[in-house]
C-alpha atoms as a PDB file:
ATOM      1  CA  UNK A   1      65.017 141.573  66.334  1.00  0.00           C
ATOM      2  CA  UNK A   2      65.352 140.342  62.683  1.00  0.00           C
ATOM      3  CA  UNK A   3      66.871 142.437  59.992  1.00  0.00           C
ATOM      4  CA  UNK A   4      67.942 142.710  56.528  1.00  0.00           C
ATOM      5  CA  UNK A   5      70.174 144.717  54.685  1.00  0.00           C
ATOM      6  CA  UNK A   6      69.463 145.499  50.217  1.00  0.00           C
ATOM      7  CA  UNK A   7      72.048 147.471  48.893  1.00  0.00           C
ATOM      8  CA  UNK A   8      73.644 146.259  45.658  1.00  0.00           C
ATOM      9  CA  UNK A   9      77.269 147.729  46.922  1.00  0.00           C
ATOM     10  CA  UNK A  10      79.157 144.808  48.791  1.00  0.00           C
ATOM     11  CA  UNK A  11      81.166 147.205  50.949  1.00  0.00           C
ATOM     12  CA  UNK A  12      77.984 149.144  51.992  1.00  0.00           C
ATOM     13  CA  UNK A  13      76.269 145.966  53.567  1.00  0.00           C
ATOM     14  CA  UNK A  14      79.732 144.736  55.077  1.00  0.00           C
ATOM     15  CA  UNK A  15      79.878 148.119  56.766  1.00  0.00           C
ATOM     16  CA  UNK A  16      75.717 147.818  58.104  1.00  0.00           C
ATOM     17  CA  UNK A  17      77.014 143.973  59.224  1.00  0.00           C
ATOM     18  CA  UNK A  18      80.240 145.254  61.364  1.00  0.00           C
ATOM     19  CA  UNK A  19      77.811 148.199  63.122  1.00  0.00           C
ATOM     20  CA  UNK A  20      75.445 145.925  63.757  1.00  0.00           C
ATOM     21  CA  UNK A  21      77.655 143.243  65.329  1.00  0.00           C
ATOM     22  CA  UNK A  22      77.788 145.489  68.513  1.00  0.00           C
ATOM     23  CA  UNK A  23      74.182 145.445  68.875  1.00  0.00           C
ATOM     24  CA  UNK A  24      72.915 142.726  71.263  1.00  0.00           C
ATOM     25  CA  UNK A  25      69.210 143.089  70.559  1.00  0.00           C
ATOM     26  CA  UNK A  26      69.807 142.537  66.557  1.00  0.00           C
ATOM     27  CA  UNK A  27      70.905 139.196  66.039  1.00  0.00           C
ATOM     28  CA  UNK A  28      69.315 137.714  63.069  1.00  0.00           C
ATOM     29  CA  UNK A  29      70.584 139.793  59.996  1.00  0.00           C
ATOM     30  CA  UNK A  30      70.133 138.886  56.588  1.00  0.00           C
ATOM     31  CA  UNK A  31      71.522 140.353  53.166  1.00  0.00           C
ATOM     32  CA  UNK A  32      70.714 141.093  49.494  1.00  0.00           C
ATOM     33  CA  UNK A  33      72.083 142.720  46.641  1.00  0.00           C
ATOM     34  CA  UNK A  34      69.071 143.311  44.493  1.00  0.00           C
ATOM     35  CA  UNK A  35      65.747 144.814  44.352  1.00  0.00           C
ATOM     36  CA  UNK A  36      63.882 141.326  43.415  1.00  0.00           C
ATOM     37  CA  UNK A  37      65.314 139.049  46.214  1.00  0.00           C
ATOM     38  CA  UNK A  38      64.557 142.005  48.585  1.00  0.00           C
ATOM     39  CA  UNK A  39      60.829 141.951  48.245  1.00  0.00           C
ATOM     40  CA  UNK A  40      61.061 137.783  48.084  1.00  0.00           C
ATOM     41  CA  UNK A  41      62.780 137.482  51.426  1.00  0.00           C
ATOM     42  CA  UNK A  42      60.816 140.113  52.811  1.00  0.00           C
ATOM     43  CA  UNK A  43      57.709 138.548  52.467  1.00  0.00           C
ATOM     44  CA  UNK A  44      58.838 135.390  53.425  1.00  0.00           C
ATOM     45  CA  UNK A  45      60.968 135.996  56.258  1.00  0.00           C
ATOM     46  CA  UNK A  46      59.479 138.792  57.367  1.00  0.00           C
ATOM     47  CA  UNK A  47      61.922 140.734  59.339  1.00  0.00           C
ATOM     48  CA  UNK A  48      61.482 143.420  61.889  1.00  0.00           C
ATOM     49  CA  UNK A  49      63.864 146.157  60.243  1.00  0.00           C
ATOM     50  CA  UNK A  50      64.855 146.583  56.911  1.00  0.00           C
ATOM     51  CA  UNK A  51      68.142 148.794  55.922  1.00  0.00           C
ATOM     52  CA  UNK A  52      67.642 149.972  52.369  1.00  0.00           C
ATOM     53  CA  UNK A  53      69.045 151.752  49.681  1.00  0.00           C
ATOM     54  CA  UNK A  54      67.386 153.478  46.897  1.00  0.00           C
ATOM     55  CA  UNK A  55      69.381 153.731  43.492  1.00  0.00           C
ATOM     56  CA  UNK A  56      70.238 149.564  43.288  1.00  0.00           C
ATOM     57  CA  UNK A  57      70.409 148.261  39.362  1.00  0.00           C
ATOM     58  CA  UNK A  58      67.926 146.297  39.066  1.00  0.00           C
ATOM     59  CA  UNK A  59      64.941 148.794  40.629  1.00  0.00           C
ATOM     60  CA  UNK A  60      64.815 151.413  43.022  1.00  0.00           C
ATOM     61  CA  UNK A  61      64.288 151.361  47.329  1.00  0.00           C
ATOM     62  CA  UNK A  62      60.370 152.466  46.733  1.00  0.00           C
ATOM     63  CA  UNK A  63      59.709 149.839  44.112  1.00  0.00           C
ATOM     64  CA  UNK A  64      60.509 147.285  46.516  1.00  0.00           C
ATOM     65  CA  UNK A  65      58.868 148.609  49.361  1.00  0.00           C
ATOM     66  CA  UNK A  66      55.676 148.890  46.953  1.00  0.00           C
ATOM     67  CA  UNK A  67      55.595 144.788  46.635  1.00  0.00           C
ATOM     68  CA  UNK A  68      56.097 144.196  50.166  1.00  0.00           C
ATOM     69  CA  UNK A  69      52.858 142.426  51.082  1.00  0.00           C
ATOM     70  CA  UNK A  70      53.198 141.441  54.584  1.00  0.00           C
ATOM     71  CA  UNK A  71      50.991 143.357  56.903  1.00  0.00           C
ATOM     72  CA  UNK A  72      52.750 145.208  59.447  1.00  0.00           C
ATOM     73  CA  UNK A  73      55.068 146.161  56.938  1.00  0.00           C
ATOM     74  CA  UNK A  74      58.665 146.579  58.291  1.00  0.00           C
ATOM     75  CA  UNK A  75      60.475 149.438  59.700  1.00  0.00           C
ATOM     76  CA  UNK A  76      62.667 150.829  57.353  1.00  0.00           C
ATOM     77  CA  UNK A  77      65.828 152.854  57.930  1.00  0.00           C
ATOM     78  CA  UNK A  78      66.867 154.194  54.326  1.00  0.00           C
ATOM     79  CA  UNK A  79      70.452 154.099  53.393  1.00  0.00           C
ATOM     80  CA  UNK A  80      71.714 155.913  50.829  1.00  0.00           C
ATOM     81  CA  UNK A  81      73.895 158.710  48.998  1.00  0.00           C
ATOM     82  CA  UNK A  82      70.761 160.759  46.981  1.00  0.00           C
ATOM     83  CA  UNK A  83      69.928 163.586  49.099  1.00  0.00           C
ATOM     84  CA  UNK A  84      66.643 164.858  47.084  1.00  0.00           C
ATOM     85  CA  UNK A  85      65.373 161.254  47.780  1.00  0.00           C
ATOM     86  CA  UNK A  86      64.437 162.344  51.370  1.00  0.00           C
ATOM     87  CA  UNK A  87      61.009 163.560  50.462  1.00  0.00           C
ATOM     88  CA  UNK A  88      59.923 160.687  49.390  1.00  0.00           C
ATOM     89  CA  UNK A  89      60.907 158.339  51.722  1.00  0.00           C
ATOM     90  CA  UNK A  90      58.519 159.809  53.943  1.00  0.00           C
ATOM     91  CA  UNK A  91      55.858 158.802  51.667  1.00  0.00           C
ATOM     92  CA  UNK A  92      57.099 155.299  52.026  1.00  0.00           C
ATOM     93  CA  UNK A  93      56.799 156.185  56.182  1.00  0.00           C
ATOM     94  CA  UNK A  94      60.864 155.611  56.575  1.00  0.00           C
ATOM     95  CA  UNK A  95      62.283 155.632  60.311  1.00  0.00           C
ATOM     96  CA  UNK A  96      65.042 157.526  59.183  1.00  0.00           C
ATOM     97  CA  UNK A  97      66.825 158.763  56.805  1.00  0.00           C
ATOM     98  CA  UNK A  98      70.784 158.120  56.630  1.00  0.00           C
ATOM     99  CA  UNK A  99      72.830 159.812  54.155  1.00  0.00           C
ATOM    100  CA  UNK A 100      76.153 158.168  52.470  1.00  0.00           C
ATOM    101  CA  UNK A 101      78.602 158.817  53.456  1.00  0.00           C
ATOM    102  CA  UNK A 102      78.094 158.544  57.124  1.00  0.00           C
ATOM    103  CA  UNK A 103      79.790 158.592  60.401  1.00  0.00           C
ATOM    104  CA  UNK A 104      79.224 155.486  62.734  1.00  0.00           C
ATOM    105  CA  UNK A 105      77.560 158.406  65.453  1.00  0.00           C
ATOM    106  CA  UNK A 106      74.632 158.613  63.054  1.00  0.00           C
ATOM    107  CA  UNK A 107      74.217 154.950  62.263  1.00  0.00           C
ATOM    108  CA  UNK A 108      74.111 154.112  66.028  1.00  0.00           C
ATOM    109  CA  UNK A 109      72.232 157.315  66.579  1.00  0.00           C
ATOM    110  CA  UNK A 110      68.611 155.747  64.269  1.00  0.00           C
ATOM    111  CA  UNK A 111      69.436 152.441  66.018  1.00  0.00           C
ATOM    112  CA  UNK A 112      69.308 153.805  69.222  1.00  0.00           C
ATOM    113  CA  UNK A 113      66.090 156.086  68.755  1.00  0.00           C
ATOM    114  CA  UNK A 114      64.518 152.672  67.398  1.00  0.00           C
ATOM    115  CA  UNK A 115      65.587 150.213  70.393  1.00  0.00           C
ATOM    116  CA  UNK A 116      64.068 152.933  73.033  1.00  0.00           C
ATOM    117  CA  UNK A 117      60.490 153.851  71.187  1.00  0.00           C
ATOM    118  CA  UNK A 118      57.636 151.369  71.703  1.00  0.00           C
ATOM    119  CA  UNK A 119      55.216 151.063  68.549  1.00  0.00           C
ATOM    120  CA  UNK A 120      53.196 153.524  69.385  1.00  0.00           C
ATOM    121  CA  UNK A 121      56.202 156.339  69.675  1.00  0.00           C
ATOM    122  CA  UNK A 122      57.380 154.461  66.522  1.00  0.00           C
ATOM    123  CA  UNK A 123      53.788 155.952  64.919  1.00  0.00           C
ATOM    124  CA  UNK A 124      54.806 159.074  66.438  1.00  0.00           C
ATOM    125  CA  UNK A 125      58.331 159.435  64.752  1.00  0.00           C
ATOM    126  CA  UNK A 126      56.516 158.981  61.278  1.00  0.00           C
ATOM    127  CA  UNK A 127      54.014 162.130  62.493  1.00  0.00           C
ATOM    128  CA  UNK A 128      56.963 164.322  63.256  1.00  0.00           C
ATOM    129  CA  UNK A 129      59.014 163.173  59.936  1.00  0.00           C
ATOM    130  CA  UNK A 130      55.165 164.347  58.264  1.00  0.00           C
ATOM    131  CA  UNK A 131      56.185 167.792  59.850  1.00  0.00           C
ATOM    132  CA  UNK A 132      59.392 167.653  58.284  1.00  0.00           C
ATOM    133  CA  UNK A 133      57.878 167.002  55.199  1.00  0.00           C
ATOM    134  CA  UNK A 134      55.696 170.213  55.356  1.00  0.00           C
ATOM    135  CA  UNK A 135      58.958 172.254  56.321  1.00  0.00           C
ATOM    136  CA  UNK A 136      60.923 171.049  53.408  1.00  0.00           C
ATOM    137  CA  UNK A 137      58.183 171.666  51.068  1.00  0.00           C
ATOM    138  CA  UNK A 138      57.449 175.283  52.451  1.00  0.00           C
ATOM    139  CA  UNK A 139      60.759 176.137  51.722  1.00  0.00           C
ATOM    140  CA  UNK A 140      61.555 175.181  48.385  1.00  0.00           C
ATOM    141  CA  UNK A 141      60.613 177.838  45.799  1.00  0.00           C
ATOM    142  CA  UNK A 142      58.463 175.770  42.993  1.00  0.00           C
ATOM    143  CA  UNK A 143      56.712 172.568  43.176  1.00  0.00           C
ATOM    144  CA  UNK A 144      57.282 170.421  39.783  1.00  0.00           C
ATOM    145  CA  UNK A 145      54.820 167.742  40.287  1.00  0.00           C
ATOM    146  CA  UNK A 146      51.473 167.866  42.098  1.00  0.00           C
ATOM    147  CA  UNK A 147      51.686 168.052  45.596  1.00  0.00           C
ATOM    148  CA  UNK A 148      50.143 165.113  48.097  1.00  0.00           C
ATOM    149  CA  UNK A 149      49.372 165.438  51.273  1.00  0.00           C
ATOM    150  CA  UNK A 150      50.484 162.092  53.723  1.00  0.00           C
ATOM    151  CA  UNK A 151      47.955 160.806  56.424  1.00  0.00           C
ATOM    152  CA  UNK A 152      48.371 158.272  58.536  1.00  0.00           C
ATOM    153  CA  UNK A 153      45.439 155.368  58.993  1.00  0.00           C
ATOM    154  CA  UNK A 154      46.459 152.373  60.971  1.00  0.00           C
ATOM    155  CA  UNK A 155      49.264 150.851  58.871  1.00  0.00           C
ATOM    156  CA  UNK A 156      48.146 152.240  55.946  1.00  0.00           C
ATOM    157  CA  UNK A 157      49.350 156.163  54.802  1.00  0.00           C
ATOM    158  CA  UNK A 158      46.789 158.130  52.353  1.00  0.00           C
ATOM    159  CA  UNK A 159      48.611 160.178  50.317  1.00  0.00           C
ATOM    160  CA  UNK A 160      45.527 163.279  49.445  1.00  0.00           C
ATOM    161  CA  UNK A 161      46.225 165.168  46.090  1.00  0.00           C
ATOM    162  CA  UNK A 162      46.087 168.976  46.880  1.00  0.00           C
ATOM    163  CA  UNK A 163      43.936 169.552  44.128  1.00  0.00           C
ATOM    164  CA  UNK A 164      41.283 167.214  45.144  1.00  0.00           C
ATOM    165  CA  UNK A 165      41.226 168.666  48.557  1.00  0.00           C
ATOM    166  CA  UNK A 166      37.636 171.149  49.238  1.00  0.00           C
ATOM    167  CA  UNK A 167      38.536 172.701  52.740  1.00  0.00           C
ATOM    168  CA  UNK A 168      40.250 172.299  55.815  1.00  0.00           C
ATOM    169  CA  UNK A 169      39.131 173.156  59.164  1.00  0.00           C
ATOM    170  CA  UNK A 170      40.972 173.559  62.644  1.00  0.00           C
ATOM    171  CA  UNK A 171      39.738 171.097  65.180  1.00  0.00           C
ATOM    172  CA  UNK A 172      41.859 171.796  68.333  1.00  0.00           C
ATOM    173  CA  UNK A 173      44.945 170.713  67.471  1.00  0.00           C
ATOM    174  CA  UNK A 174      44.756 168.677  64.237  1.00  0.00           C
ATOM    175  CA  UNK A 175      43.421 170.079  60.667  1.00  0.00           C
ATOM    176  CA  UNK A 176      40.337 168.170  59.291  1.00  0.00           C
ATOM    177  CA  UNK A 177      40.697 167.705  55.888  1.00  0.00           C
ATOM    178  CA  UNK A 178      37.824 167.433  53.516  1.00  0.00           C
ATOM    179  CA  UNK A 179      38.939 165.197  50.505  1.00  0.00           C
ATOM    180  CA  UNK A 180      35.931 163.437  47.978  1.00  0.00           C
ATOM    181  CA  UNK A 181      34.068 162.210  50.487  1.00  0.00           C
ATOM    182  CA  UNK A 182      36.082 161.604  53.365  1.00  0.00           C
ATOM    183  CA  UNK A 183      37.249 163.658  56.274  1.00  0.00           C
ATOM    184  CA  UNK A 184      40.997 162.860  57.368  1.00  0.00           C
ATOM    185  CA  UNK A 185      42.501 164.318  60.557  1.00  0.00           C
ATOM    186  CA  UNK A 186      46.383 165.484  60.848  1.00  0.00           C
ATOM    187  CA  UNK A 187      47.873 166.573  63.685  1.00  0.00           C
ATOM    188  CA  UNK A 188      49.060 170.121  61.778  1.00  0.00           C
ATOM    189  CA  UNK A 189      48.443 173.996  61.802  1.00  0.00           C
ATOM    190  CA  UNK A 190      46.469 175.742  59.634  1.00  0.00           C
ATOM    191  CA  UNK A 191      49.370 178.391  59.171  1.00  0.00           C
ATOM    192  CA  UNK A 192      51.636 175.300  57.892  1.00  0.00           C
ATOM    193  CA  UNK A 193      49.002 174.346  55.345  1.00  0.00           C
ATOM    194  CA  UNK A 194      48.241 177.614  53.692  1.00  0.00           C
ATOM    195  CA  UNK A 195      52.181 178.361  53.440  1.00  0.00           C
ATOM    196  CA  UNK A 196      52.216 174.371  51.660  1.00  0.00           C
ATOM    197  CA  UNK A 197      49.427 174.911  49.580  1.00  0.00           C
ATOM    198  CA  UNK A 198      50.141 178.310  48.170  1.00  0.00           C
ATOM    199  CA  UNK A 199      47.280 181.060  48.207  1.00  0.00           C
ATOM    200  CA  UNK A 200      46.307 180.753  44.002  1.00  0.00           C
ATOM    201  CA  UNK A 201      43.552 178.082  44.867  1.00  0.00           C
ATOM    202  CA  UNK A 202      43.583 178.120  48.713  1.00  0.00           C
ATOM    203  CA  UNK A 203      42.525 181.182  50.525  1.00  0.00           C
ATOM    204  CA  UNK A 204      42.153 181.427  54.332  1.00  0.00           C
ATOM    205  CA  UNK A 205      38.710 182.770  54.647  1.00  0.00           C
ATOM    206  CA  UNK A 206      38.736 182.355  58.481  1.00  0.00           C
ATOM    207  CA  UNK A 207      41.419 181.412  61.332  1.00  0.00           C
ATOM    208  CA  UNK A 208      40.059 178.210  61.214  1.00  0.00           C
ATOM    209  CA  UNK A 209      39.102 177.320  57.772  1.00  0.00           C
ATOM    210  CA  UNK A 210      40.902 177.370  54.634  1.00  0.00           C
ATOM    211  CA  UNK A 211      38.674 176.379  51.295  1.00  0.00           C
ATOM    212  CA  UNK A 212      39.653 175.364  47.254  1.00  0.00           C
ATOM    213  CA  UNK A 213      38.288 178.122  45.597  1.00  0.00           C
ATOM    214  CA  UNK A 214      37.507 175.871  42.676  1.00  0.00           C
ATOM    215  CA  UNK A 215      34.621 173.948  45.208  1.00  0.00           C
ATOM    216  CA  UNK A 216      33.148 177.166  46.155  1.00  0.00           C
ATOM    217  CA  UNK A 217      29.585 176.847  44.820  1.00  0.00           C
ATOM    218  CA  UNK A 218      28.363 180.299  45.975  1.00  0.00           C
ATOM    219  CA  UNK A 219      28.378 183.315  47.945  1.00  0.00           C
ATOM    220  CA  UNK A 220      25.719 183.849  50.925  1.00  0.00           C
ATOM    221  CA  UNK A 221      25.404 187.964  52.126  1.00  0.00           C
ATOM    222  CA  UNK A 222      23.992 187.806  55.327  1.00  0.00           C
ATOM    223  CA  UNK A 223      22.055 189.712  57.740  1.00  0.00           C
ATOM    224  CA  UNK A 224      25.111 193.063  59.394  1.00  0.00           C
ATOM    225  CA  UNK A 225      27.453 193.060  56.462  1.00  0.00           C
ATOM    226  CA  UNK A 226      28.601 189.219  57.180  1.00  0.00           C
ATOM    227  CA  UNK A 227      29.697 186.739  54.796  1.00  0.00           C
ATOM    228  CA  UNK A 228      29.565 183.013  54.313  1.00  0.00           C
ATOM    229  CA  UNK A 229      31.176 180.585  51.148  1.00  0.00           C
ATOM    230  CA  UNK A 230      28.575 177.498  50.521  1.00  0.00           C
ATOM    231  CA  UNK A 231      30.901 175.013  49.074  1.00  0.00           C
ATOM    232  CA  UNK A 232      29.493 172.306  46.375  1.00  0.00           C
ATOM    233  CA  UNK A 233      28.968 169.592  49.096  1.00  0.00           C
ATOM    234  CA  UNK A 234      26.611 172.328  50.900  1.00  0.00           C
ATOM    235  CA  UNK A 235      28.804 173.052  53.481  1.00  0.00           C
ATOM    236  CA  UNK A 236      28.729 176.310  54.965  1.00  0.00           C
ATOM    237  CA  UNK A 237      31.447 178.072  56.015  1.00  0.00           C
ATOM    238  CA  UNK A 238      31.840 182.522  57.511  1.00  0.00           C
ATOM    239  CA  UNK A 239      34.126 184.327  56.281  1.00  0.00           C
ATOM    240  CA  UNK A 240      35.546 186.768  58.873  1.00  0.00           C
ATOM    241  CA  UNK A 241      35.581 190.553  58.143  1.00  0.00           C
ATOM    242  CA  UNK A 242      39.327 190.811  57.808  1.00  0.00           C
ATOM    243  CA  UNK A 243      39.431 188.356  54.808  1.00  0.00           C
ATOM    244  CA  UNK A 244      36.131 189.122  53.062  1.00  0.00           C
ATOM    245  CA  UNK A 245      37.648 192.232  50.698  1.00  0.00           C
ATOM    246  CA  UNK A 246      40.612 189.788  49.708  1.00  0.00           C
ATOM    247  CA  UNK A 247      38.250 186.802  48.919  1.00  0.00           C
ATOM    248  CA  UNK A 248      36.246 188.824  46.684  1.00  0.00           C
ATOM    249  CA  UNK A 249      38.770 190.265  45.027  1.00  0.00           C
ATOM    250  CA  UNK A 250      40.506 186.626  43.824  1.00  0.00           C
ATOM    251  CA  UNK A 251      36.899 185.530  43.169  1.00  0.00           C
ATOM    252  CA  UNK A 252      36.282 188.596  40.816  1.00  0.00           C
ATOM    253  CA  UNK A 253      33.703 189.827  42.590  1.00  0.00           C
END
């Protein structure tokens, strides 16, 4: 296995170089010290793992991981001491996510979860660090900037903006999500959504559909009392008797 170490601190990639020296099936190791020869030698070399930092002086971890061009795109095991960077290293599909300082237990800890996982349960860590993402979000009181949702497709990740998302529907168990024009599946309960996405423009109208009350288009009374949302693309959706008072009542009705 081939990898490379950016981090702009000499001591921090002698450290990386030492742990690594024990580790049979990483032999070909490479360093850098800045953001620009990162993305260079990552292109051209094209190594298997990549240990990065974020905060380097001449740009940060995520601007060099947005020039990578090389298609599968490394693993990455981030590196570094900013804490409230975690978030969005899962945007940038990170391994893991080691915090400075560290003990050499958690270094050897990511390397070992890496050397047993084939690619497909590599796909599968990045799933469950999407969870994580949805926990960490749910707890924190206020959301400065807008939120986006991250979805997997082949080696690509979509990252949805909340706003732009119509409905969401349970499908066993994955959520399909209704963005523009596109349906995207992830693997994620409805209950996790609603609690991400707050209730002032999401409402729960059934236990297995939540809707954007801003793409509501209009309001169909049925036959017995029942109760149904037509959204703008035509879709129809029932509302179930439990939640019909409350949607009415944030609709103004």
């Amino acid at each position: 296995m081939k990898a490379l170490i950016i981090d702009d601190e000499v001591l921090a990639r002698k450290r990386i170089l030492n742990l690594l020296a024990s580790v049979e099936q990483i032999k070909d190791i490479e360093e850098c010290s800045d953001g620009k020869t990162a993305i260079s030698r990552i292109n051209e070399t094209k190594p298997d793992l990549v240990f990065l930092d974020i905060n380097m002086k001449d740009m940060n971890g995520f601007e060099v991981l947005s020039n990578v061009q090389i298609s599968p795109k490394p693993i990455v095991i981030f590196v570094t001491a900013h804490e409230n960077y975690a978030k969005d290293a899962f945007d940038y599909e990170a391994f893991d996510f080691i915090l400075k300082p560290y003990r050499d237990e958690r270094f050897y800890k990511a390397i070992d979860k890496l050397l047993k996982l084939s690619p497909k349960e590599i796909d599968q860590n990045f799933e469950k660090k999407i969870r994580e993402f949805f926990k960490l979000n749910v707890e924190e009181k206020k959301i400065e900037k807008p939120l986006r949702i991250p979805v997997k497709l082949g080696n690509r990740t979509i990252l949805l903006e909340s706003e732009n998302i119509k409905y969401i529907c349970a499908s066993g168990s994955y959520a399909e999500i209704y963005s523009g024009e596109n349906k995207y599946l992830l693997r994620e309960s409805l209950n996790n959504f609603i609690e991400l996405l707050g209730k002032k423009k999401f409402f729960r109208i059934h236990r297995s559909a939540i809707v954007n009350i801003d793409f509501i288009k209009e309001i169909v009374h049925s036959e017995y009392s029942e109760l149904d949302v037509r959204m703008k693309d035509n879709k129809l959706i029932r509302v179930s008797k439990s939640n019909k008072k409350d949607l009415l009542l944030l609709l103004g009705i």
